[in-house]
Protein backbone atom coordinates (compact mmCIF):
# COMPACT_ATOMS: atom_id res chain seq x y z
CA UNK A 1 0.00 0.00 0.00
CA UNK A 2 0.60 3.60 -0.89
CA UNK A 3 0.00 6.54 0.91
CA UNK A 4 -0.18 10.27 0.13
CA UNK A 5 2.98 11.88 1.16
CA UNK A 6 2.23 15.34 1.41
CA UNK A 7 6.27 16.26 3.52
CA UNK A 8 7.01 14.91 -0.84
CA UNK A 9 4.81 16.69 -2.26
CA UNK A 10 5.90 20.13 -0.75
CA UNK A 11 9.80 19.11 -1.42
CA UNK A 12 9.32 18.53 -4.84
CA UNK A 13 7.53 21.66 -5.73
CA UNK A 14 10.04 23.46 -4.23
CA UNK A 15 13.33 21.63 -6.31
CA UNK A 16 13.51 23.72 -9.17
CA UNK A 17 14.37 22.12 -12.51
CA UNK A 18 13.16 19.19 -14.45
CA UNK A 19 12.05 15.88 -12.62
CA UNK A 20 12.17 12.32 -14.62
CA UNK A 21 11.00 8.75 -13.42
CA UNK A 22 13.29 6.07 -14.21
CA UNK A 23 11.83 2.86 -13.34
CA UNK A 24 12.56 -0.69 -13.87
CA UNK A 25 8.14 -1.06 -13.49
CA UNK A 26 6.28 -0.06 -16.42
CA UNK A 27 4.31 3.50 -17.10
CA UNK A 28 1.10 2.12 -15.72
CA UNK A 29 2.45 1.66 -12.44
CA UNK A 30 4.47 4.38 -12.28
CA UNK A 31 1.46 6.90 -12.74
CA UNK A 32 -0.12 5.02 -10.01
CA UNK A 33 2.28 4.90 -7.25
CA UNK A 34 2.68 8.52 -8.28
CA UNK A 35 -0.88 9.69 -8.08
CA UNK A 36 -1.34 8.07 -4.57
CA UNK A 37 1.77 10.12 -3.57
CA UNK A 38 0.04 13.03 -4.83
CA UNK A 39 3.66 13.56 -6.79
CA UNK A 40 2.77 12.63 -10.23
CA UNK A 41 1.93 16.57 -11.46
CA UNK A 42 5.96 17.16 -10.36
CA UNK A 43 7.17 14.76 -13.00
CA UNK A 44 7.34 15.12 -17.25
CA UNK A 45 8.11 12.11 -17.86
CA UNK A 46 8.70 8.59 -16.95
CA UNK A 47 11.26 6.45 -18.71
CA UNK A 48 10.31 2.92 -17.90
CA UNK A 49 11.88 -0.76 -18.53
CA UNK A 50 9.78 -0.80 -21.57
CA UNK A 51 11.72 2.79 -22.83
CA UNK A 52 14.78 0.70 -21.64
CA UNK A 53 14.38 -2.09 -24.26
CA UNK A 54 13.56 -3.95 -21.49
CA UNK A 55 17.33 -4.07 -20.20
CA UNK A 56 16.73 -3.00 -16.60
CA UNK A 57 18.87 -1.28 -14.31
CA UNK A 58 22.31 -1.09 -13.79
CA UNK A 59 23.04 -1.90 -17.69
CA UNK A 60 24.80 1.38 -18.76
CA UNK A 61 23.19 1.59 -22.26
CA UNK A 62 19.99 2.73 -20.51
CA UNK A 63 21.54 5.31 -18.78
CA UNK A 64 22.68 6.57 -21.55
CA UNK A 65 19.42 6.19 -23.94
CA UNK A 66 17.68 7.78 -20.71
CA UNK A 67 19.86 11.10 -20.84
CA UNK A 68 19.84 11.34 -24.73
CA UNK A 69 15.68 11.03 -24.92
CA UNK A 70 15.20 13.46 -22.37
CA UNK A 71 18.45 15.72 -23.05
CA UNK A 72 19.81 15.05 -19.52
CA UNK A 73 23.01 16.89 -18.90
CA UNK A 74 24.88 14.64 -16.32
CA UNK A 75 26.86 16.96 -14.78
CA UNK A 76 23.58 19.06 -13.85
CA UNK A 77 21.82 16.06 -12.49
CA UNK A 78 20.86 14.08 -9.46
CA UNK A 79 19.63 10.59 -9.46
CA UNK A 80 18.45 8.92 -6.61
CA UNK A 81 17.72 5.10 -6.01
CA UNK A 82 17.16 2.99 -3.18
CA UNK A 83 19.72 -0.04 -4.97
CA UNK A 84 23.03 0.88 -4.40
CA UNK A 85 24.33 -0.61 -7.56
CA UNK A 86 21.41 1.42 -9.85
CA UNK A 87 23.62 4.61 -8.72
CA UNK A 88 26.99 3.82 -10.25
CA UNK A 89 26.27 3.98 -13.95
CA UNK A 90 24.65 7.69 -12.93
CA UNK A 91 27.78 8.70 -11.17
CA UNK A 92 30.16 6.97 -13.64
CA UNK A 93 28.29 10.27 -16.19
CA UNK A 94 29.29 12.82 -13.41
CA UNK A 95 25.33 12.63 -11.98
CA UNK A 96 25.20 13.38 -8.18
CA UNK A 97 23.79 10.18 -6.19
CA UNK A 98 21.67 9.90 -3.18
CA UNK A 99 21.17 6.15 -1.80
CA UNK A 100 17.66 6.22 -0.38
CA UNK A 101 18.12 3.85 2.34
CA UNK A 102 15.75 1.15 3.48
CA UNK A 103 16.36 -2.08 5.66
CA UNK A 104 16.48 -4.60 2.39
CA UNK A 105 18.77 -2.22 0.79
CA UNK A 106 21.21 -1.59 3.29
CA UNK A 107 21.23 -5.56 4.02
CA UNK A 108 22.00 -6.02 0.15
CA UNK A 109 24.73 -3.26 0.08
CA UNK A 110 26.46 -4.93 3.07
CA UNK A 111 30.11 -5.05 2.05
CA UNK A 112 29.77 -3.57 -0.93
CA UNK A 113 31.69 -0.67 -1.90
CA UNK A 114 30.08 3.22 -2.04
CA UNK A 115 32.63 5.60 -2.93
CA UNK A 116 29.70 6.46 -5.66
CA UNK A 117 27.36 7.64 -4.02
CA UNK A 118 27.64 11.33 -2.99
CA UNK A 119 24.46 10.97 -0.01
CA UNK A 120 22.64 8.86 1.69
CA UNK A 121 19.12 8.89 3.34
CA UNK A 122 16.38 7.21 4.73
CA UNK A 123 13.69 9.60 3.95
CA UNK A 124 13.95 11.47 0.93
CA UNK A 125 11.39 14.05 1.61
CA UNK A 126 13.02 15.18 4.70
CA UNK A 127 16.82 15.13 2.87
CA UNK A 128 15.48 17.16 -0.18
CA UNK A 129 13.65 19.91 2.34
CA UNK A 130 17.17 20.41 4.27
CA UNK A 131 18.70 20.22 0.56
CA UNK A 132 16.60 23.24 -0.91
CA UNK A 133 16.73 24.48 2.69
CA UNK A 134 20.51 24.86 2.57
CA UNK A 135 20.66 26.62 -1.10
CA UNK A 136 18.23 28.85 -0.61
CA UNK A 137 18.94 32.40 -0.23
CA UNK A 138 19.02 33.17 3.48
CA UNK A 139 16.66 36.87 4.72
């Protein structure tokens, strides 16, 4: 189950520039784990595992097809994940990385190495409020 998260909601409308799903679901269940979020009006587009050729992620080449559909600029980017190996193709193209932590994925990243990823958090909501937070001009 899904829940409206309005503490998301509010953190995304207030990250300027352009906001992408990259899934390894499908488009249909993308919009709907999005619209019970109340999210899905932050996002232009989703780029699924069907968009993917159906190569899901790590695999590079996706990555790549990903930032040349949508005219991603790497270096001006931020991808965020909760696998820890979905983030090192994005950082291997200069994208920042946050890990969003949960219990399976910190059991599956046990011992594994994370020099590529740039931040970690357990709730993303919170961690993009402080983010925006911290950049914003202070009165």
């Amino acid at each position: 189950p899904v829940e409206a998260n309005p503490a998301l909601e509010r953190s995304l409308a207030a990250l300027p520039g352009r906001k992408i799903i990259f899934t390894a679901g499908d488009v249909p269940h993308a919009e709907k784990v999005m619209e019970r979020l109340g999210v899905a009006h932050h996002f232009e587009a989703i780029f699924d595992i069907v968009a993917g050729d159906y190569w899901p992620k790590p695999h590079q080449a996706i990555y790549d097809k990903l930032v040349v559909k949508h005219g991603v600029d790497p270096a001006r980017a931020a991808f965020a994940d909760d696998i820890v190996v979905n983030l090192k193709p994005a950082h291997d193209m200069g994208m920042r990385t946050v890990w969003i932590r949960t219990d399976e994925s910190v059991r599956r990243a046990e011992g594994l190495n994370l020099d590529h990823i740039h931040h970690q958090t357990d709730d993303l909501a919170s961690w993009l409020a402080d983010w925006i937070s911290e950049r914003s001009p202070k009165k």
